[in-house]
N, C-alpha and C. Protein backbone atom coordinates (compact mmCIF):
# COMPACT_ATOMS: atom_id res chain seq x y z
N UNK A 1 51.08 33.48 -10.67
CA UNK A 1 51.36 32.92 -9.37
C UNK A 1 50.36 31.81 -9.09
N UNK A 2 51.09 30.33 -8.67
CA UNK A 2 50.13 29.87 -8.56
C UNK A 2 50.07 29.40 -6.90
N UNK A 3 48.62 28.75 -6.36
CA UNK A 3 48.54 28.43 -4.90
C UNK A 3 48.28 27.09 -5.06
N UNK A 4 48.68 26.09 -6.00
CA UNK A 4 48.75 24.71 -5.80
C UNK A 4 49.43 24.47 -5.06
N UNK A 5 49.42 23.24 -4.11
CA UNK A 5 50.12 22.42 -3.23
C UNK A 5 51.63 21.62 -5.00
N UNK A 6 52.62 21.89 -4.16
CA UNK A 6 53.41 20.92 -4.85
C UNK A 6 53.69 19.39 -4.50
N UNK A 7 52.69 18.96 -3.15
CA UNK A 7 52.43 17.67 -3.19
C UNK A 7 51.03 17.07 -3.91
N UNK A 8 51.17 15.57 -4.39
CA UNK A 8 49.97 15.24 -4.49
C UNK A 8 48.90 14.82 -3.12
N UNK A 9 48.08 14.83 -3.81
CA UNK A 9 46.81 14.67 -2.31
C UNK A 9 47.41 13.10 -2.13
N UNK A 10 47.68 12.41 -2.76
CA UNK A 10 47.99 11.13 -1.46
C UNK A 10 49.15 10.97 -0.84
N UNK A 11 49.91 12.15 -1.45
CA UNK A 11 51.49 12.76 -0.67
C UNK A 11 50.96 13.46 0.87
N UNK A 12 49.72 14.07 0.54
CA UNK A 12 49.45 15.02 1.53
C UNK A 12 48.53 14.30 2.67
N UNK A 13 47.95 13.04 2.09
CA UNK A 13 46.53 12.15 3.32
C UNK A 13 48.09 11.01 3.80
N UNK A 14 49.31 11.25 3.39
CA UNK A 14 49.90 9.59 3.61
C UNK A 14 50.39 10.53 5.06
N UNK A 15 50.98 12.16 5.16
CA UNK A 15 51.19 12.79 6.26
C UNK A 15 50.08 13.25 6.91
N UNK A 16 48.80 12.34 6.87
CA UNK A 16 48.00 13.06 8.00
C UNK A 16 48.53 12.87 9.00
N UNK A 17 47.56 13.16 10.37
CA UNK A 17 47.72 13.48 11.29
C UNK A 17 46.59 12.41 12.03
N UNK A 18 47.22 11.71 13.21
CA UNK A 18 45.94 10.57 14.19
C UNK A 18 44.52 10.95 14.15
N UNK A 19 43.76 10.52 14.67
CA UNK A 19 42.44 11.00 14.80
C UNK A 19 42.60 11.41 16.02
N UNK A 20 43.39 11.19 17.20
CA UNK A 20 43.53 11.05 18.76
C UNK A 20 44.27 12.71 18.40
N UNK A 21 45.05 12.96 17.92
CA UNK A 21 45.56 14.71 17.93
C UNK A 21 44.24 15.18 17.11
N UNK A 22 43.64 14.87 16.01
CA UNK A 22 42.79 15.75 15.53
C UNK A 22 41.65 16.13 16.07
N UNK A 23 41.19 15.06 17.20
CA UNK A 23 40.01 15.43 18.00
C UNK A 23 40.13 16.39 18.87
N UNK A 24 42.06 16.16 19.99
CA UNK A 24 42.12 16.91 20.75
C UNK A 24 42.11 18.68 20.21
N UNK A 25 42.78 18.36 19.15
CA UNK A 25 42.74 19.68 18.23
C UNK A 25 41.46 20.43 18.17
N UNK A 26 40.54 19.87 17.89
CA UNK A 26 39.16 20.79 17.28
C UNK A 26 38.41 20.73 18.46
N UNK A 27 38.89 19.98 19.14
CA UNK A 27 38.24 20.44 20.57
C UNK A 27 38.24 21.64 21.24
N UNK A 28 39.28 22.35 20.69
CA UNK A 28 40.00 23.90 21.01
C UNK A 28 38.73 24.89 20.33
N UNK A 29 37.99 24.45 19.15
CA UNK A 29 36.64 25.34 18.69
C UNK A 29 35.53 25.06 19.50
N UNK A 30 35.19 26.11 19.86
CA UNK A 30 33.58 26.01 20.59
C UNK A 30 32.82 26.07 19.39
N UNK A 31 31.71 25.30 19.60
CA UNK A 31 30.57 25.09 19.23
C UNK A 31 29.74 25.28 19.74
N UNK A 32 28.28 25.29 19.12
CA UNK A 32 26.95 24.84 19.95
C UNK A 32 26.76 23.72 19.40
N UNK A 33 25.55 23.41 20.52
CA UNK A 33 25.53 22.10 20.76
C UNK A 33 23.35 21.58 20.49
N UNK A 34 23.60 20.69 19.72
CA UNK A 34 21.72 20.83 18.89
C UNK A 34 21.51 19.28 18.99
N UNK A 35 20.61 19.23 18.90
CA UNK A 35 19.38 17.98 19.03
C UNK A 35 19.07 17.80 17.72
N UNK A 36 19.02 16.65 16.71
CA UNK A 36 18.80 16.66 15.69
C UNK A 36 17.44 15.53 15.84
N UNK A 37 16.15 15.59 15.59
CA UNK A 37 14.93 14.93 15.31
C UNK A 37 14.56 14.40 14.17
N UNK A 38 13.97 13.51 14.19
CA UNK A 38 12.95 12.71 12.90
C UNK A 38 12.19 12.22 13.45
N UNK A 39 11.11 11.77 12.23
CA UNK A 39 10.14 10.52 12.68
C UNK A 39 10.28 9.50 11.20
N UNK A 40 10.65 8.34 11.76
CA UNK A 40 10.95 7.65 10.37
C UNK A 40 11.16 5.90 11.22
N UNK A 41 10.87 4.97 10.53
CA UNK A 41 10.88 3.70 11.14
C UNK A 41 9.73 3.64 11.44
N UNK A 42 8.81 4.20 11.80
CA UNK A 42 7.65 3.76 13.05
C UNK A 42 7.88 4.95 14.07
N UNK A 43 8.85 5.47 14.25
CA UNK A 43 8.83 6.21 16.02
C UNK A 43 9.36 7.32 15.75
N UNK A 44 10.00 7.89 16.63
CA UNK A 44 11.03 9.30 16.93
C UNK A 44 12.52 8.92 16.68
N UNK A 45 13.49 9.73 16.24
CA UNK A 45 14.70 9.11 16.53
C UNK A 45 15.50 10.56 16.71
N UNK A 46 16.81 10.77 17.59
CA UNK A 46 17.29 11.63 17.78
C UNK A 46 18.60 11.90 18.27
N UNK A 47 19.32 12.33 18.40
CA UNK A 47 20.67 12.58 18.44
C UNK A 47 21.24 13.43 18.93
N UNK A 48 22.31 13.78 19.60
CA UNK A 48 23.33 15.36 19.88
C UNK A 48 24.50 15.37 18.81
N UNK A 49 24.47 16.65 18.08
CA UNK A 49 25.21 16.56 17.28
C UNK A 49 25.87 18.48 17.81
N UNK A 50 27.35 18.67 16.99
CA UNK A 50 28.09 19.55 17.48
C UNK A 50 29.13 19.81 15.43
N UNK A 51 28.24 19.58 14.90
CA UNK A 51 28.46 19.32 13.39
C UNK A 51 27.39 20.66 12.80
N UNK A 52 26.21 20.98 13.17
CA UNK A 52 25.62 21.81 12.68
C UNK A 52 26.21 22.86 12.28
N UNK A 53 25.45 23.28 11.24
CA UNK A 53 26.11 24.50 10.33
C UNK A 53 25.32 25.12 9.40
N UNK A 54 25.39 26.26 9.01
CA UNK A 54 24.73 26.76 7.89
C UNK A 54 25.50 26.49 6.56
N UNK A 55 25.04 26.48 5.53
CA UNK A 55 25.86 26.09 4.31
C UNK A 55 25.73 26.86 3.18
N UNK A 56 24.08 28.00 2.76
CA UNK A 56 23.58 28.72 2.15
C UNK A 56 22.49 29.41 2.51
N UNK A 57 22.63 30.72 2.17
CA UNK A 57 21.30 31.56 2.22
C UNK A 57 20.24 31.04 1.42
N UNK A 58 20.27 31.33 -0.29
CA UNK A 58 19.76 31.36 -1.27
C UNK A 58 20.15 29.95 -2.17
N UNK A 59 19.40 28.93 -2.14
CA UNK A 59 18.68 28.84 -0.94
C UNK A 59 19.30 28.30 0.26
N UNK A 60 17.79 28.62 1.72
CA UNK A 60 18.31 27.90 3.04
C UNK A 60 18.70 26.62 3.19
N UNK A 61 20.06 26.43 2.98
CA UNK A 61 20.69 24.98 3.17
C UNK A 61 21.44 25.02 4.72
N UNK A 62 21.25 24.03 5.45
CA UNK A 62 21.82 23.83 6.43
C UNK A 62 23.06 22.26 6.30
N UNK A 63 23.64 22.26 7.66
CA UNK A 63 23.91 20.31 7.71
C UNK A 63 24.50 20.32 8.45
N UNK A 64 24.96 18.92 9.19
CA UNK A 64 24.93 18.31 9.68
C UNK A 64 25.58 16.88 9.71
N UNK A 65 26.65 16.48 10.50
CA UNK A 65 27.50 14.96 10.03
C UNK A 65 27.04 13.76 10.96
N UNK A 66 26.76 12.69 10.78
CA UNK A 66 25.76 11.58 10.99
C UNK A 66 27.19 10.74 11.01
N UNK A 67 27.38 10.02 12.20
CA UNK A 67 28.43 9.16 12.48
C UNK A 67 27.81 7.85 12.01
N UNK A 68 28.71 7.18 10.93
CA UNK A 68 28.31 5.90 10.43
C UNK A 68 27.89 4.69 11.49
N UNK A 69 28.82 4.87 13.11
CA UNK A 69 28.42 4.05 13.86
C UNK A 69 27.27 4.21 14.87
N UNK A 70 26.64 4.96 14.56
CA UNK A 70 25.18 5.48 15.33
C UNK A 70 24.53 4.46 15.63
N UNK A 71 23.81 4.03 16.81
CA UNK A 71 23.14 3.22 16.62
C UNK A 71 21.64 3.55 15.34
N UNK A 72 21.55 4.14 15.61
CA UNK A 72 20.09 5.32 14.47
C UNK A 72 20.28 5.09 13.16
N UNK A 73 21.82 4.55 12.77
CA UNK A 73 22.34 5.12 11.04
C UNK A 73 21.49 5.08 10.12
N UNK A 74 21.14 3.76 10.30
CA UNK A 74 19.82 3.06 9.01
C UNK A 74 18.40 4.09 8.84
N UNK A 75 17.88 4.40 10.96
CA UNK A 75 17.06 4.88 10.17
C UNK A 75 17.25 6.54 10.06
N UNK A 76 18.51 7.17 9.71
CA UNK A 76 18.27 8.73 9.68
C UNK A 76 18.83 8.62 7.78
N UNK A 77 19.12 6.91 7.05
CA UNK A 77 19.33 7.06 5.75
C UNK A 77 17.68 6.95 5.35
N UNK A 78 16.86 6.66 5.90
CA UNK A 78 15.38 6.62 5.71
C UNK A 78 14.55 7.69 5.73
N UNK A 79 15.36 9.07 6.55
CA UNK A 79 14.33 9.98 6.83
C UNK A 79 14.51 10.96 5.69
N UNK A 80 13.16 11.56 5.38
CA UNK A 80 13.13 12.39 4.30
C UNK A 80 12.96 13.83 5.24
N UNK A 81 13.12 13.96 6.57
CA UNK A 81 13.15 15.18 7.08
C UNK A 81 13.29 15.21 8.41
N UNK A 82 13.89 16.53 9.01
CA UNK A 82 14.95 16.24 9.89
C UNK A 82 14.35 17.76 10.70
N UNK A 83 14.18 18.05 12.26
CA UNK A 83 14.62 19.32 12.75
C UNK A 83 15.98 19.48 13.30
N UNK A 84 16.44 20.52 13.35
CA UNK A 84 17.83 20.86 14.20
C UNK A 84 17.04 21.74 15.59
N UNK A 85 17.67 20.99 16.48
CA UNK A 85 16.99 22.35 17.93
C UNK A 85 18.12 22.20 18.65
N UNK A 86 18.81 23.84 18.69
CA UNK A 86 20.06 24.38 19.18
C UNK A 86 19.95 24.72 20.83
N UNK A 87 20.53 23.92 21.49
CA UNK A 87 20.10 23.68 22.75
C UNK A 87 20.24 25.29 23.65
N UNK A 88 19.61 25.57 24.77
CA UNK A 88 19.85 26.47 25.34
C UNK A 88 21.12 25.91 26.61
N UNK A 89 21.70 27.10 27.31
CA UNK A 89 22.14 26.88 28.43
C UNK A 89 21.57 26.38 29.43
N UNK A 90 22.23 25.24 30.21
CA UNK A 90 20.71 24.63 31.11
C UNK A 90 19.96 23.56 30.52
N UNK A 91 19.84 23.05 29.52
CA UNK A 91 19.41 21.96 28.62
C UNK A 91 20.47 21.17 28.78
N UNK A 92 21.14 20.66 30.15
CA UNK A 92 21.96 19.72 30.03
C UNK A 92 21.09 17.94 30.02
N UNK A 93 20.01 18.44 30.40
CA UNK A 93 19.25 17.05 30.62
C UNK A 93 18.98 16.38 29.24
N UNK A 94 19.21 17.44 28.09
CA UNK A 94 18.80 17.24 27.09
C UNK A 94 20.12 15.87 26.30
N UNK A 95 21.05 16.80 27.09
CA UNK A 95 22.77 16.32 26.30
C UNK A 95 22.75 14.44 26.92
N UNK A 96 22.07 14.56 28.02
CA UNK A 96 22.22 13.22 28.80
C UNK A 96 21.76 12.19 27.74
N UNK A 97 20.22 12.83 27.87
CA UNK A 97 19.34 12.17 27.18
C UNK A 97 19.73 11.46 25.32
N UNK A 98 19.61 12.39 24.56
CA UNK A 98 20.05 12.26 23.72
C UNK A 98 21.60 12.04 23.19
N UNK A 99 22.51 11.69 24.31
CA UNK A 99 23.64 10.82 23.32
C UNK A 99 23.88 9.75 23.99
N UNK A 100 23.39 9.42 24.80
CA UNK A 100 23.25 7.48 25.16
C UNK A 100 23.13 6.91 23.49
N UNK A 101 23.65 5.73 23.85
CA UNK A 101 23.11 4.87 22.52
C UNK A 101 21.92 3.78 22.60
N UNK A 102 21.51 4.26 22.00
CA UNK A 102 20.22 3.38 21.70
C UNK A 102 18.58 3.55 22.96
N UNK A 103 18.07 2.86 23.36
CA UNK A 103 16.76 2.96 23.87
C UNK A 103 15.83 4.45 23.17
N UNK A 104 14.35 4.34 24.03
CA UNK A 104 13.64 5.44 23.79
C UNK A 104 14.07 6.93 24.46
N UNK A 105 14.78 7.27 23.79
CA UNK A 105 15.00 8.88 24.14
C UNK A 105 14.26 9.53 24.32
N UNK A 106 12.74 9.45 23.95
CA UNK A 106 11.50 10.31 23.66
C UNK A 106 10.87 9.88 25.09
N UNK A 107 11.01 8.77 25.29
CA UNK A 107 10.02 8.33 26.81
C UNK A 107 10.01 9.48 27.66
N UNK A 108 8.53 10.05 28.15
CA UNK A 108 8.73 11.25 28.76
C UNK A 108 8.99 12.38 28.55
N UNK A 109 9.39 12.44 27.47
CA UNK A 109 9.33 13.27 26.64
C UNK A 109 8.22 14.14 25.87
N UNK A 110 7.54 15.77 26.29
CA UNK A 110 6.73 16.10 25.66
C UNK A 110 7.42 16.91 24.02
N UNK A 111 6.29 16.80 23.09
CA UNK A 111 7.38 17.28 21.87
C UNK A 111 5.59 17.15 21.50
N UNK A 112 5.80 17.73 20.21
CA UNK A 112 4.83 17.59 19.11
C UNK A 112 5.62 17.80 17.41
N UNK A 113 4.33 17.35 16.71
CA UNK A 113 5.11 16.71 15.23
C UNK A 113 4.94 18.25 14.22
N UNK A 114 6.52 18.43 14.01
CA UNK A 114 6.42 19.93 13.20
C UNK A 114 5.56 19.52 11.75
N UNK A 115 6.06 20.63 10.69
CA UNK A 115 5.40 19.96 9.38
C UNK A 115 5.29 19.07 8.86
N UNK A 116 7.35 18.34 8.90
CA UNK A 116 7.51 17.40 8.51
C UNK A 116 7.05 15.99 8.84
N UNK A 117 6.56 16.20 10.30
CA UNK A 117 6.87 15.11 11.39
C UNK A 117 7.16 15.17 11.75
N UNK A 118 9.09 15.37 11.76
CA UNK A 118 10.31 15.48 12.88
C UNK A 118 10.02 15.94 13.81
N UNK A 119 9.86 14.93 15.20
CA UNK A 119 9.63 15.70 16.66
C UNK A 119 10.07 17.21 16.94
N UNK A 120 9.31 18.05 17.78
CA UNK A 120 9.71 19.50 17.73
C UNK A 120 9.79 19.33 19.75
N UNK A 121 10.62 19.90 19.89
CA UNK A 121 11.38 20.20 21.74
C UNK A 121 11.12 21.66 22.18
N UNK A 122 10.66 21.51 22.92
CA UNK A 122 10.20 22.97 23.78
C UNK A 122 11.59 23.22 24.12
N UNK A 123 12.20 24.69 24.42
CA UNK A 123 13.03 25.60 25.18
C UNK A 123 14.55 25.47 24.52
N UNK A 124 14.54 25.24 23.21
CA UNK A 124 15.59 25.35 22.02
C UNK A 124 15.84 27.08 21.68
N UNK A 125 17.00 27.58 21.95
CA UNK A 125 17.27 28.84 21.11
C UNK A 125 16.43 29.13 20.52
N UNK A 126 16.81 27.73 19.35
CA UNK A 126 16.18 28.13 17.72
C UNK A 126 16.20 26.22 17.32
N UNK A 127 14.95 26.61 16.32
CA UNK A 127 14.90 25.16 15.64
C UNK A 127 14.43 25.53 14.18
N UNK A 128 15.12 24.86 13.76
CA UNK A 128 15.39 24.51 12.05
C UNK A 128 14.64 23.59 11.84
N UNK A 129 13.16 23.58 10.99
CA UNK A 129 12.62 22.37 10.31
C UNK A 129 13.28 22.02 9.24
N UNK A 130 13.72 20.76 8.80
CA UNK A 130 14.20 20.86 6.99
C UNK A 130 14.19 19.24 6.21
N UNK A 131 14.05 19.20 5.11
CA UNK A 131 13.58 18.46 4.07
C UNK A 131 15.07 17.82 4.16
N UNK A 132 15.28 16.78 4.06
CA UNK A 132 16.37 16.33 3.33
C UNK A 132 17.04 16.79 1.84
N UNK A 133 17.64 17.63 1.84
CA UNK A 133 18.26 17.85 0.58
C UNK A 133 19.24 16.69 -0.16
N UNK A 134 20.32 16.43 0.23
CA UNK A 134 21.15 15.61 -0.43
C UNK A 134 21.90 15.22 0.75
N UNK A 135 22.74 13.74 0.48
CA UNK A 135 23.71 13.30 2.21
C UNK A 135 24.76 13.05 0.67
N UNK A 136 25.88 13.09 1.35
CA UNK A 136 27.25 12.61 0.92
C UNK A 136 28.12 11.83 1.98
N UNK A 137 28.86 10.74 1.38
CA UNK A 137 29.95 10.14 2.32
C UNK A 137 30.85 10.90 2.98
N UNK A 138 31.37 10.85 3.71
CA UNK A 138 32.25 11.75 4.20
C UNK A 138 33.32 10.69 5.27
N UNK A 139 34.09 9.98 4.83
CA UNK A 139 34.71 9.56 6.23
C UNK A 139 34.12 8.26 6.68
N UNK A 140 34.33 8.49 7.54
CA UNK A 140 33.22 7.68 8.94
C UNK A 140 31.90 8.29 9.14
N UNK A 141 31.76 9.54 8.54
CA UNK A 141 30.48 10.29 8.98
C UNK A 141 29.32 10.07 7.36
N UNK A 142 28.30 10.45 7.45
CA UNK A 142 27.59 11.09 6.28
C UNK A 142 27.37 12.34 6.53
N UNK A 143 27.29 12.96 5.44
CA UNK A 143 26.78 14.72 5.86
C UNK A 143 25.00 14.60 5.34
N UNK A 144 24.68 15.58 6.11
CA UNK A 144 23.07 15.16 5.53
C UNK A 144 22.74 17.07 5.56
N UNK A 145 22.83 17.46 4.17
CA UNK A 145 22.34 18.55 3.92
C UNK A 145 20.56 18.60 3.96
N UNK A 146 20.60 19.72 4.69
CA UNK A 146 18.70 19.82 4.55
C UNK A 146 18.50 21.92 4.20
N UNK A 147 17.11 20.91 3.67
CA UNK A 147 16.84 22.16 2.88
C UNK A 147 15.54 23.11 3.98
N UNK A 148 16.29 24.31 4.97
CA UNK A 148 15.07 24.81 6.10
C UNK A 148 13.78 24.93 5.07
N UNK A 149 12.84 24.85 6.36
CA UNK A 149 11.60 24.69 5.46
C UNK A 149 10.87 25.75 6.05
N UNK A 150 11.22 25.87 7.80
CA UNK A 150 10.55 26.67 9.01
C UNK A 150 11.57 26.82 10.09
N UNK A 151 11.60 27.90 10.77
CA UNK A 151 12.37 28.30 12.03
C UNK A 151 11.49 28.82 12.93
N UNK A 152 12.07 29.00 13.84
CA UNK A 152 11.67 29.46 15.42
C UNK A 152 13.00 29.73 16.04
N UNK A 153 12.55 31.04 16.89
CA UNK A 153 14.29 31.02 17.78
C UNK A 153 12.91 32.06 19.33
N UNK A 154 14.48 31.74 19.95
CA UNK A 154 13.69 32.42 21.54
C UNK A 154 15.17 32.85 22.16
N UNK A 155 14.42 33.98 22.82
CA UNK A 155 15.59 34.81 23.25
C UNK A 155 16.46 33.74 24.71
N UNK A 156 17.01 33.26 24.22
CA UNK A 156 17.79 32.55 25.43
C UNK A 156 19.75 32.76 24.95
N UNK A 157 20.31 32.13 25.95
CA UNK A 157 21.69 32.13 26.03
C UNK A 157 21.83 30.25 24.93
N UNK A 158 22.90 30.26 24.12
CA UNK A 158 22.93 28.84 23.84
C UNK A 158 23.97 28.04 24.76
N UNK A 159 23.80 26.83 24.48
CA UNK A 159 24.94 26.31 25.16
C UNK A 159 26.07 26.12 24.07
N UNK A 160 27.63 25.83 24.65
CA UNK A 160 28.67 25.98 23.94
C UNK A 160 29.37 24.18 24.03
N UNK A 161 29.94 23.78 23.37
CA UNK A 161 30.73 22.92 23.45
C UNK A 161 31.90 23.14 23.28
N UNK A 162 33.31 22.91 24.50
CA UNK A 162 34.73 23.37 23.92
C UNK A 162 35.48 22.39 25.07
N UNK A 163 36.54 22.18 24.70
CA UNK A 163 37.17 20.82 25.45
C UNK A 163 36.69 20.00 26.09
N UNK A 164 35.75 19.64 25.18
CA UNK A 164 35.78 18.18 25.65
C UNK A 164 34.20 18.30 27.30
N UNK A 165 33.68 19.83 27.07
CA UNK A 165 32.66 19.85 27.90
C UNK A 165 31.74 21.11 27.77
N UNK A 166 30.55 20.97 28.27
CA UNK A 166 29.66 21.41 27.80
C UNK A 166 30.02 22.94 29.05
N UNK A 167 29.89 24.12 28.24
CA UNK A 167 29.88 25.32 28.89
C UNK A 167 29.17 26.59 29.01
N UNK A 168 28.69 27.74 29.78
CA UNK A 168 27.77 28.35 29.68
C UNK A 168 28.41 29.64 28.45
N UNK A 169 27.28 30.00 27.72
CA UNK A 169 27.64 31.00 26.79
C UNK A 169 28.06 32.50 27.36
């Protein structure tokens, strides 16, 4: 018995589906919702991402998808290490902050530099230090696998992402 498709894959990408239904689509999965950090360029750089994921135990691989049109792109292909900090409920100031495009996100900002460097954020669930493992193309996105290096978690509620807005867990 076999479970091949009896189309070919460019039989099967020529019937995709819009990006405008596929967004509304996966909008239907809740997520949480994380702060991704570096220090690379000269400064801090940082992001909201809703892509996080675990990928392996043995070893701790995590990742993460990096939108090619970021203003950041260039420098998160520069960074050799990255934290993830999984926002709590109530960290909406955080969501503000970090997905504007472009300026200093950090202004005012208290943080200190984990092992790697990568800025570290007070009142995160949990934060993932990690090495850059390997990035692959993906799309419009890059994936940027990292390899945990260090964690921290705190007993809080996380926040959720699901249609299209941020909700309490």
């Amino acid at each position: 018995m076999s479970c091949a498709s009896t189309e070919t894959a460019d039989e099967l990408s020529s019937r995709g589906i819009g990006s405008e239904e596929f967004r509304s689509t996966m909008s239907r999965w809740a997520t949480g919702v994380s702060v991704i950090t570096a220090f690379c360029g000269g400064g801090p750089v940082g992001l909201i991402s809703n892509s996080f994921t675990s990928v392996s135990l043995e070893p701790p691989l995590v990742s993460w998808c990096l939108d090619r049109r970021s203003s950041s792109f260039d420098a998160w292909l520069d960074a050799d290490a990255f934290a993830v900090h999984v926002l709590a409920a109530g960290q909406e100031e955080m969501v503000s902050r970090f997905s504007r495009r472009g300026g200093d996100k950090f202004q005012g900002l208290d943080w200190v530099a984990g092992r790697s460097g990568a800025p570290l954020l007070d009142g995160a669930v949990a934060t993932f230090q990690c090495g850059v493992h390997a990035r692959y193309k993906a799309g419009d996105h890059v994936i940027l696998l990292g390899l945990v290096t260090d964690t921290s978690q705190d007993d809080l509620l996380p926040m959720l992402y699901v249609d299209g807005a941020i909700r309490a867990s």
